[in-house]
Protein backbone atom coordinates (compact mmCIF):
# COMPACT_ATOMS: atom_id res chain seq x y z
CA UNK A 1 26.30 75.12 15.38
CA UNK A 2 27.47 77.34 18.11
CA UNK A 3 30.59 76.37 19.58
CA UNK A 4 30.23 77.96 22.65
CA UNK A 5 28.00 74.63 23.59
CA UNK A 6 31.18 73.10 23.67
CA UNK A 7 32.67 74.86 27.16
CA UNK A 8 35.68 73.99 27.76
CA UNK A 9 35.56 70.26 26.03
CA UNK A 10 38.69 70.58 24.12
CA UNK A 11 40.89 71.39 26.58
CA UNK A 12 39.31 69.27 29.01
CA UNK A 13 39.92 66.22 26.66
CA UNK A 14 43.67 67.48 25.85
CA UNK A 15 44.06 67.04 29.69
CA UNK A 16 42.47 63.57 29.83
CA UNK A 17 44.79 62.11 26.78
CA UNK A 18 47.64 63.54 28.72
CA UNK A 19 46.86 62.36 31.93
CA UNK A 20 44.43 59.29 31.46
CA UNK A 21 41.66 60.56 33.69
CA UNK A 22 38.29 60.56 33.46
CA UNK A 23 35.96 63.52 32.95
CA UNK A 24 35.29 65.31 36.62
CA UNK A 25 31.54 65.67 37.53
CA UNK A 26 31.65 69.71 37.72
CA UNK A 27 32.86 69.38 34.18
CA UNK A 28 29.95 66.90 32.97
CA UNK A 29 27.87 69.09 34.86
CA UNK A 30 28.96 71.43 32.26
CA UNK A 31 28.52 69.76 29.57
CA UNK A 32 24.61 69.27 30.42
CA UNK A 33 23.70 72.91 30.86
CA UNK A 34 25.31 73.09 27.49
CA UNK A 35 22.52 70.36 26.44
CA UNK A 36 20.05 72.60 28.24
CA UNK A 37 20.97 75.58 26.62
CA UNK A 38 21.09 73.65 23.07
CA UNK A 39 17.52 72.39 23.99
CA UNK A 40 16.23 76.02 25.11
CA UNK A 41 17.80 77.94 22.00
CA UNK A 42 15.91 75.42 19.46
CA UNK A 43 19.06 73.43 18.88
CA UNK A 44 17.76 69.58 17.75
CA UNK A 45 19.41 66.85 19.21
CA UNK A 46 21.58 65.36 16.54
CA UNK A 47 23.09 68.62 15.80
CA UNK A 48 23.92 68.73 19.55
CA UNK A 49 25.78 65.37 19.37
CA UNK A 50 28.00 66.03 15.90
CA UNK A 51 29.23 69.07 17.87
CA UNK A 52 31.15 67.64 20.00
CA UNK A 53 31.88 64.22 17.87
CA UNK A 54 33.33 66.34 15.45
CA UNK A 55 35.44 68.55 17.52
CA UNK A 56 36.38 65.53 18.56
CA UNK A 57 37.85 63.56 15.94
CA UNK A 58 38.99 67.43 14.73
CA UNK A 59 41.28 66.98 17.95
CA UNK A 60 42.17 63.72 17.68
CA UNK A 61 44.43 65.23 14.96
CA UNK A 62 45.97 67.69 16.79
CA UNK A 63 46.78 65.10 20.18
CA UNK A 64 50.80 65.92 21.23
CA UNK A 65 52.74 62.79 22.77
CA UNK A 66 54.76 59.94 22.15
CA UNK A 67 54.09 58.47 18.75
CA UNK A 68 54.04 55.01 19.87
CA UNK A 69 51.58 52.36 19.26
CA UNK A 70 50.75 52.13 22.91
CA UNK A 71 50.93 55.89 23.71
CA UNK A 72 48.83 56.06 20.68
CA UNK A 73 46.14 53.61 22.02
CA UNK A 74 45.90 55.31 25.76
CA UNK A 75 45.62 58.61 24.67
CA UNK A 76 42.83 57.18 22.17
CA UNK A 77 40.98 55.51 24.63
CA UNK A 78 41.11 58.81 26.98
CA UNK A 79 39.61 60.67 24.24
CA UNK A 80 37.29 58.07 22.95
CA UNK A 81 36.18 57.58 27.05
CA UNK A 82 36.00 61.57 27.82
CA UNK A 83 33.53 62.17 24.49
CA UNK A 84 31.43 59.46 25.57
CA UNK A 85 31.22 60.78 28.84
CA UNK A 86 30.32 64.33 27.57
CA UNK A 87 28.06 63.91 24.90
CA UNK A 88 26.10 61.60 27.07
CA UNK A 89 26.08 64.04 29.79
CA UNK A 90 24.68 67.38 27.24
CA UNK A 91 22.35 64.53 25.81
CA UNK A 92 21.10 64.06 29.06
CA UNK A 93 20.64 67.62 29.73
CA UNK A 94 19.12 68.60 26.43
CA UNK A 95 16.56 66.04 27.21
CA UNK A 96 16.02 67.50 30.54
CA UNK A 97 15.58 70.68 29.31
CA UNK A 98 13.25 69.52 26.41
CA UNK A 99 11.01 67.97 29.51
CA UNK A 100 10.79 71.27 30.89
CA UNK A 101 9.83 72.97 28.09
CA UNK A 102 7.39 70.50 27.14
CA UNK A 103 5.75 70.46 30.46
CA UNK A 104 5.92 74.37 31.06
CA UNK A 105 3.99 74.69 27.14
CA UNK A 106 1.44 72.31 28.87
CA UNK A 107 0.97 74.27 31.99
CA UNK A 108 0.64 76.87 29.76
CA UNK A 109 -1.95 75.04 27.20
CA UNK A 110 -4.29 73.97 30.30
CA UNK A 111 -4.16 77.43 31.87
CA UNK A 112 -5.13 79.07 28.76
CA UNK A 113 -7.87 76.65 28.42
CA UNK A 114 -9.35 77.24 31.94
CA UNK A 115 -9.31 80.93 31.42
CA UNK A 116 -11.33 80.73 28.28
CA UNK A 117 -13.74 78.36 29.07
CA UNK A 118 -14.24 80.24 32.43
CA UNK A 119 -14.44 83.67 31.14
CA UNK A 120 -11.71 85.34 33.44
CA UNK A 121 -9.08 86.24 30.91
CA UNK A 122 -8.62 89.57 28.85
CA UNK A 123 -10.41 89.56 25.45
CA UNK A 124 -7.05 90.64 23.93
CA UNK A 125 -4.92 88.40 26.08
CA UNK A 126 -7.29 84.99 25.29
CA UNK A 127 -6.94 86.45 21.47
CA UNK A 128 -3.42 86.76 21.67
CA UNK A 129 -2.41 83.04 23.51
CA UNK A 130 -5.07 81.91 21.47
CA UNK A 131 -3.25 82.88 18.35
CA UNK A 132 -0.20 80.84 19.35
CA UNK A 133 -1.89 78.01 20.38
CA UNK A 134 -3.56 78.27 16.37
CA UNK A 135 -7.40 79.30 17.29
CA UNK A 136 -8.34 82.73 15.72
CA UNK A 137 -10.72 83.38 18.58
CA UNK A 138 -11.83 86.70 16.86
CA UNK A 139 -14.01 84.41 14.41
CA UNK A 140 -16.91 81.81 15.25
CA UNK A 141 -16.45 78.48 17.32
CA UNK A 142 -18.40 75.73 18.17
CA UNK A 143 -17.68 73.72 21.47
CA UNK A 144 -18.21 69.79 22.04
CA UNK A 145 -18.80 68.34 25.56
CA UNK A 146 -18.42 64.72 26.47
CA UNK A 147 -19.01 63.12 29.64
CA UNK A 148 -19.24 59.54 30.95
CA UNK A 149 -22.60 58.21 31.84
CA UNK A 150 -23.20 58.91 35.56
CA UNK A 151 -22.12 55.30 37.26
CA UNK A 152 -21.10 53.65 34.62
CA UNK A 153 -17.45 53.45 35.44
CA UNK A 154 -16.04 54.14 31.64
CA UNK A 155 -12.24 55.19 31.05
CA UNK A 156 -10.91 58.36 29.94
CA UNK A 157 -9.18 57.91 26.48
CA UNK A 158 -5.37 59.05 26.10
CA UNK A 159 -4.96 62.49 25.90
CA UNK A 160 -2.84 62.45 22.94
CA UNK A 161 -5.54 60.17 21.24
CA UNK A 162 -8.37 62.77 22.31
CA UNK A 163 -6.65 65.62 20.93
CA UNK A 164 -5.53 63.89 17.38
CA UNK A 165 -8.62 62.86 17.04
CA UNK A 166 -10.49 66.03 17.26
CA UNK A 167 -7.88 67.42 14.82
CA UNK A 168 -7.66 65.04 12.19
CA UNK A 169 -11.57 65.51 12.23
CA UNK A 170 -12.24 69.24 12.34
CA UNK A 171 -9.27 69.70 9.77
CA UNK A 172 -8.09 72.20 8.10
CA UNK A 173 -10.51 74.33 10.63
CA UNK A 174 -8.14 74.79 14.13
CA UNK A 175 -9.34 72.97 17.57
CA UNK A 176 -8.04 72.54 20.94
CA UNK A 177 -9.29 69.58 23.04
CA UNK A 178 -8.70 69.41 26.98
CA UNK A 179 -10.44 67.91 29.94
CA UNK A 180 -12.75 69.79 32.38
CA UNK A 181 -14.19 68.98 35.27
CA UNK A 182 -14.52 65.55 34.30
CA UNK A 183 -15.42 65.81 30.91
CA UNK A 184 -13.72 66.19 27.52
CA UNK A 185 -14.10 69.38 25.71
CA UNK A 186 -12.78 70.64 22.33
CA UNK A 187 -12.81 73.64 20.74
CA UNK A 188 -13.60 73.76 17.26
CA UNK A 189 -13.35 76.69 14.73
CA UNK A 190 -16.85 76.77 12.46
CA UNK A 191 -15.68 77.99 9.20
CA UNK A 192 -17.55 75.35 7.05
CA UNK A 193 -20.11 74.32 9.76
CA UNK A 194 -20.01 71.10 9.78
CA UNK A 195 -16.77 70.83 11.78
CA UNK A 196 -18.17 70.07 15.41
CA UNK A 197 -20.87 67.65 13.63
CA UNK A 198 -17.24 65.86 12.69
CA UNK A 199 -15.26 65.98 15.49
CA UNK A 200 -18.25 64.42 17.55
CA UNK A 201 -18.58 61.68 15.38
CA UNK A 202 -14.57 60.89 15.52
CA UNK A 203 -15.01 61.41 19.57
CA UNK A 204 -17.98 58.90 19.68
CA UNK A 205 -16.00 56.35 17.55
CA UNK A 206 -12.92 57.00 20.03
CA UNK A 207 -15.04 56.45 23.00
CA UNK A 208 -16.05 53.45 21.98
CA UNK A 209 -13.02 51.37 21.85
CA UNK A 210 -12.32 49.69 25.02
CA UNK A 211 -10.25 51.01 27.04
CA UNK A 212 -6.73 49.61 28.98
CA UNK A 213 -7.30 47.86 32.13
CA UNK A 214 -9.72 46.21 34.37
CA UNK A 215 -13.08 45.51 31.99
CA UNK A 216 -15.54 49.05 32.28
CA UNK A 217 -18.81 48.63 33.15
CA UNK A 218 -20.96 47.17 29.41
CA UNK A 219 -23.63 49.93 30.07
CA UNK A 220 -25.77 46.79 28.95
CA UNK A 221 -29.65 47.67 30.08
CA UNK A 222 -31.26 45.91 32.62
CA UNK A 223 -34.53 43.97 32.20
CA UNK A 224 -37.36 45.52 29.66
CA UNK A 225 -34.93 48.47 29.53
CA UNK A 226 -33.74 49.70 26.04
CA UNK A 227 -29.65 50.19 25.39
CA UNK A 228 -27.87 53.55 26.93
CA UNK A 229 -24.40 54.86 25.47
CA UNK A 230 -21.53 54.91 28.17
CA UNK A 231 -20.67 58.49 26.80
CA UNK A 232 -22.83 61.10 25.78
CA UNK A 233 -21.65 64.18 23.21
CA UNK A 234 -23.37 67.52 22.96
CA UNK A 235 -22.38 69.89 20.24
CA UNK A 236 -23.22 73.58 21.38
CA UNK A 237 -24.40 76.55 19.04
CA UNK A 238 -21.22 78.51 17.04
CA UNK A 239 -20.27 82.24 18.38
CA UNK A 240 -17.87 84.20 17.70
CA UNK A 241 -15.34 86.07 19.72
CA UNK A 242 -13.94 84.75 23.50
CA UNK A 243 -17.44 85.11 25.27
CA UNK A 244 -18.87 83.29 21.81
CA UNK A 245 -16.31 80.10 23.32
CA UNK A 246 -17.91 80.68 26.74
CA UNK A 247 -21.30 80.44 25.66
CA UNK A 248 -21.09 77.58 23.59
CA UNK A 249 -19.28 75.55 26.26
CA UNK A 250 -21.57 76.92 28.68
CA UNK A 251 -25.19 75.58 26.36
CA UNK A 252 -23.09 72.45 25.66
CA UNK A 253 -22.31 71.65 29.21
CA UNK A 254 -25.72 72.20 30.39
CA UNK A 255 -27.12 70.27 27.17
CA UNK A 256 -25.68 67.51 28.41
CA UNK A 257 -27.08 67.18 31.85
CA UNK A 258 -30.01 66.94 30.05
CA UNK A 259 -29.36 64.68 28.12
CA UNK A 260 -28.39 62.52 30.96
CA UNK A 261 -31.11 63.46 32.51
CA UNK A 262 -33.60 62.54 29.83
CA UNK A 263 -31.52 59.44 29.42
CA UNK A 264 -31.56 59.81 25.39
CA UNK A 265 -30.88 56.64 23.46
CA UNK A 266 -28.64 58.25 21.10
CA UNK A 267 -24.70 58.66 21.79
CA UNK A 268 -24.30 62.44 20.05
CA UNK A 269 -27.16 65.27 20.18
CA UNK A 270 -26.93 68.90 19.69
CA UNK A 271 -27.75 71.51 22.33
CA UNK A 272 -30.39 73.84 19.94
CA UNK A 273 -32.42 70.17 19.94
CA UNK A 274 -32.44 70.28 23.82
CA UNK A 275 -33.60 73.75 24.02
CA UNK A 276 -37.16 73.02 25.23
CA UNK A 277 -35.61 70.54 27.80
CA UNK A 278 -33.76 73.30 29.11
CA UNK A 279 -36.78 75.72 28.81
CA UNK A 280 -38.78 73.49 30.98
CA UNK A 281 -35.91 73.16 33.95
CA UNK A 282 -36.16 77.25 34.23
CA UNK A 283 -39.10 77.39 35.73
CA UNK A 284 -38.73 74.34 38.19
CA UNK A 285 -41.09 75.32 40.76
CA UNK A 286 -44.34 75.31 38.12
CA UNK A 287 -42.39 71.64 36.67
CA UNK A 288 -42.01 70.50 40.00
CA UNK A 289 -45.71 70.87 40.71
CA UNK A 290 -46.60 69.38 37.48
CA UNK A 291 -45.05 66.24 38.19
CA UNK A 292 -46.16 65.95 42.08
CA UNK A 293 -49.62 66.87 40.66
CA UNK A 294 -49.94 64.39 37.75
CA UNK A 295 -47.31 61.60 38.68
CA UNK A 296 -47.39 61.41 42.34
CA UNK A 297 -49.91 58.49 42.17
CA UNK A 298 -48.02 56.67 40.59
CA UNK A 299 -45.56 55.93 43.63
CA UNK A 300 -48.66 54.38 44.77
CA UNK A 301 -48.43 51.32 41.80
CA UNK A 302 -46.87 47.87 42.55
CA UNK A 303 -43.05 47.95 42.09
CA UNK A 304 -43.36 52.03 42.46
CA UNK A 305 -43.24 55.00 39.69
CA UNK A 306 -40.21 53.84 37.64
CA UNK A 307 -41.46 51.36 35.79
CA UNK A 308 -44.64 52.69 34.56
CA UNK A 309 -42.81 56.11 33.72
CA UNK A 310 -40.90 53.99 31.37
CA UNK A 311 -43.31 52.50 29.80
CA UNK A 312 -44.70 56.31 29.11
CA UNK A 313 -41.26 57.23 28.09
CA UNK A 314 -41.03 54.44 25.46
CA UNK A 315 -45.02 55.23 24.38
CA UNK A 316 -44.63 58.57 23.67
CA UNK A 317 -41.50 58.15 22.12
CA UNK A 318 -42.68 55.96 19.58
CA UNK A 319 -45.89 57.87 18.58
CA UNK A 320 -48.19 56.17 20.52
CA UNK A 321 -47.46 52.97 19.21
CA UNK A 322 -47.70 50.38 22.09
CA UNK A 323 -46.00 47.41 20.32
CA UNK A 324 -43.43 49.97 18.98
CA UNK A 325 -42.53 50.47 22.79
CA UNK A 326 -42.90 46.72 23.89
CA UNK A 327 -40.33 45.92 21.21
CA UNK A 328 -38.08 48.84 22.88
CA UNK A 329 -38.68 47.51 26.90
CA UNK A 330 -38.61 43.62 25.63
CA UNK A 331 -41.87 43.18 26.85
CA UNK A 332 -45.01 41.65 25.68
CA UNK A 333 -47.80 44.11 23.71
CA UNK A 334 -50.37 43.08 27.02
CA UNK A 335 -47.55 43.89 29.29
CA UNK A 336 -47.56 47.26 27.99
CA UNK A 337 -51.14 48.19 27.63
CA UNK A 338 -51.70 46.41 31.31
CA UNK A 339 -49.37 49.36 32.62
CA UNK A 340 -50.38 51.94 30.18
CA UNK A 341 -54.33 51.20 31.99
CA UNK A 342 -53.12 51.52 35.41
CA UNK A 343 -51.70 54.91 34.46
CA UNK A 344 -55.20 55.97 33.47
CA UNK A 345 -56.40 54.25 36.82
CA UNK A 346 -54.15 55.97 38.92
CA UNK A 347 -54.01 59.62 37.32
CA UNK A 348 -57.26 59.83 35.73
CA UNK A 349 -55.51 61.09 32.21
CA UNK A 350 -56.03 57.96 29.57
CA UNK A 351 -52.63 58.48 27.42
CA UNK A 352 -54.36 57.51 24.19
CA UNK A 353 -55.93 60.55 24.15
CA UNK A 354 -54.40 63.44 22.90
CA UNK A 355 -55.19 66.27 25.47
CA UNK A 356 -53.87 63.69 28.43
CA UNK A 357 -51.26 62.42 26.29
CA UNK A 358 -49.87 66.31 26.62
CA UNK A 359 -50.10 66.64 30.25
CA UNK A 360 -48.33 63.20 30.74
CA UNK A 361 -45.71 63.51 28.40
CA UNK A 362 -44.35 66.93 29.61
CA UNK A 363 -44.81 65.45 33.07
CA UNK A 364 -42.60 62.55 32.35
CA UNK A 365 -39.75 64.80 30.70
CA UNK A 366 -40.11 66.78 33.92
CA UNK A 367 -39.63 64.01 36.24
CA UNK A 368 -36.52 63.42 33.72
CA UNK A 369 -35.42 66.43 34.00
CA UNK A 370 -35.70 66.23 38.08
CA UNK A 371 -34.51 62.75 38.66
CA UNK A 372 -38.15 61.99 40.51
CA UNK A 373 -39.02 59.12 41.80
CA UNK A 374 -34.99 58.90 42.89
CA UNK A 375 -35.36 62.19 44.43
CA UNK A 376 -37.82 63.57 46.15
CA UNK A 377 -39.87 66.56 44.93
CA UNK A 378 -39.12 70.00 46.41
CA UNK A 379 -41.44 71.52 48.33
């Protein structure tokens, strides 16, 4: 250990035997830069404390005086009193310091994070604090985005649980797992490629769990409506290099607005499945007049759009089968067929058959996609 931590202990504690004082506070004060400095030069703790233990039952050897028994005990006590003081004051400081540097590596962690998600660091830079941080950036990653269901209310995990989980998953393969603008995202490298697959799974079992505090919103459906996750994950495509990180949190992020959108039963989904999805939403204007031509009748229905667009939704999405989707909106067989007829009624396109079917079911995912009838149509 290096005993220039130790200031001027000795003689300060030579002086207290003699005199029976106590430790001043510009001396503690001392004492807990040299924890600081302990902390800062990679110094642990215990080390720290047998410093200045031993040197001082090294000096209790040495102590000058009056051999008597009650000499003996003062001067004792002053040394015994003056070590306490001191090691508890370069404790105190050493933890201090180890505060800092814990919250400065953090800063440090986050900022790094926002600069390569954003794309405004230097290539070699984002290589080089990604190095220390244990992502080879140079190689492929994936990234995985998870958000809360809009509304529903649900509860951020721990931090410390997000990122453990992510690594224990994605192991031996290096992450990094952060939030951003409201939503989790982790970094994953893709040496095997199965790694993202992983840590989604481990993030959808994490975000699960209930959470501390008041009770979160169930996310239980409402009437005839089929069960919603509270969180949604979206694995993006792997790429390598910085921009590859970029563009896979990028598809991911958008992905998932889809998926929201769409309102997809399942808790995890990649972003190459949502590709059409997204295909669709860049050219809004011809979507947009796709679903005020085809759809816009059916504002005209008793109880509005909404309901008959789910019962399309749940059709189509179980081939056609009507008691396949009466089982999914807990309604009766007639119910369904009643509304799947006053869709034909309305629109003039019969969904059993298949040229109709077509036109309706890109119309619905459109009116997914644009949140119609709960916003209006542009234009």
């Amino acid at each position: 250990m290096p005993v220039g931590l130790l200031g001027d202990y000795l003689p300060a504690v030579l002086e207290a035997a003699a005199s029976g004082r106590r430790l001043t506070g510009a001396e503690l004060a001392g004492y807990g830069r040299s924890g600081e400095a302990a902390a800062l030069a990679g110094v642990a703790l215990r080390g720290l404390v047998d410093l200045f233990l031993s040197a001082t039952w090294r000096l209790w050897r040495e102590l000058p005086g009056d051999p008597s028994v009650a000499a003996l005990r003062a001067a004792g006590l002053a040394v015994l009193r003056a070590a306490d003081d001191a090691v508890a004051a370069a404790a105190g400081g050493f933890e201090q310091a180890s505060l800092t540097v814990a919250r400065r590596e953090e800063a440090e962690r986050r900022e790094f994070f926002d600069d390569l998600l954003s794309g405004r660091g230097q290539v070699g830079d984002l290589i080089v604090r990604g190095d220390q941080l244990g992502l080879r950036l140079a190689g492929p990653h994936q990234v995985v985005v998870a958000g809360p269901v809009p509304a529903d209310g649900t509860r951020y995990p721990a931090g410390l649980d997000v990122e453990a989980a992510v690594a224990d998953a994605a192991a031996p393969a290096p992450s990094l797992a952060g939030t951003r603008g409201g939503q989790l995202v982790a970094i994953i490298g893709a040496t095997a490629g199965d790694e993202a697959d992983r840590a989604a799974r481990a993030l959808a079992r994490l975000l699960a769990r209930p959470q501390p505090g008041p009770a979160a919103v169930t996310g239980s459906p409402g009437p005839g409506m089929p069960a919603r996750p509270l969180w949604r994950i979206v694995v993006g495509r792997s790429y390598p290099g910085p921009s590859g990180v970029v563009r896979s949190y990028e598809e991911a992020a958008a992905a998932l607005e889809v998926a929201h959108r769409l309102s997809l039963p399942d808790t995890i989904a990649r972003a190459a499945d949502l590709l059409i999805y997204q295909v669709l939403l860049r050219d809004r204007t011809a979507i947009t007049d796709l679903v005020r031509t085809v759809l816009r009748p059916l504002g005209g229905a008793r109880g509005g759009a909404a309901p008959l667009l789910d019962t399309l939704s749940a059709y189509f999405g179980n081939g056609g089968v009507a008691a396949a989707a009466a089982r999914d909106l807990h309604l009766s067989v007639r119910a369904v067929t009643y509304r799947l007829a006053r869709v034909k009624d309305l629109t003039g396109r019969d969904p059993a058959v298949p040229a109709d079917a077509l036109t309706l079911q890109v119309a619905v995912i459109g009116a997914r996609l644009l949140d119609w009838p709960g916003t209006a149509l542009a234009g």
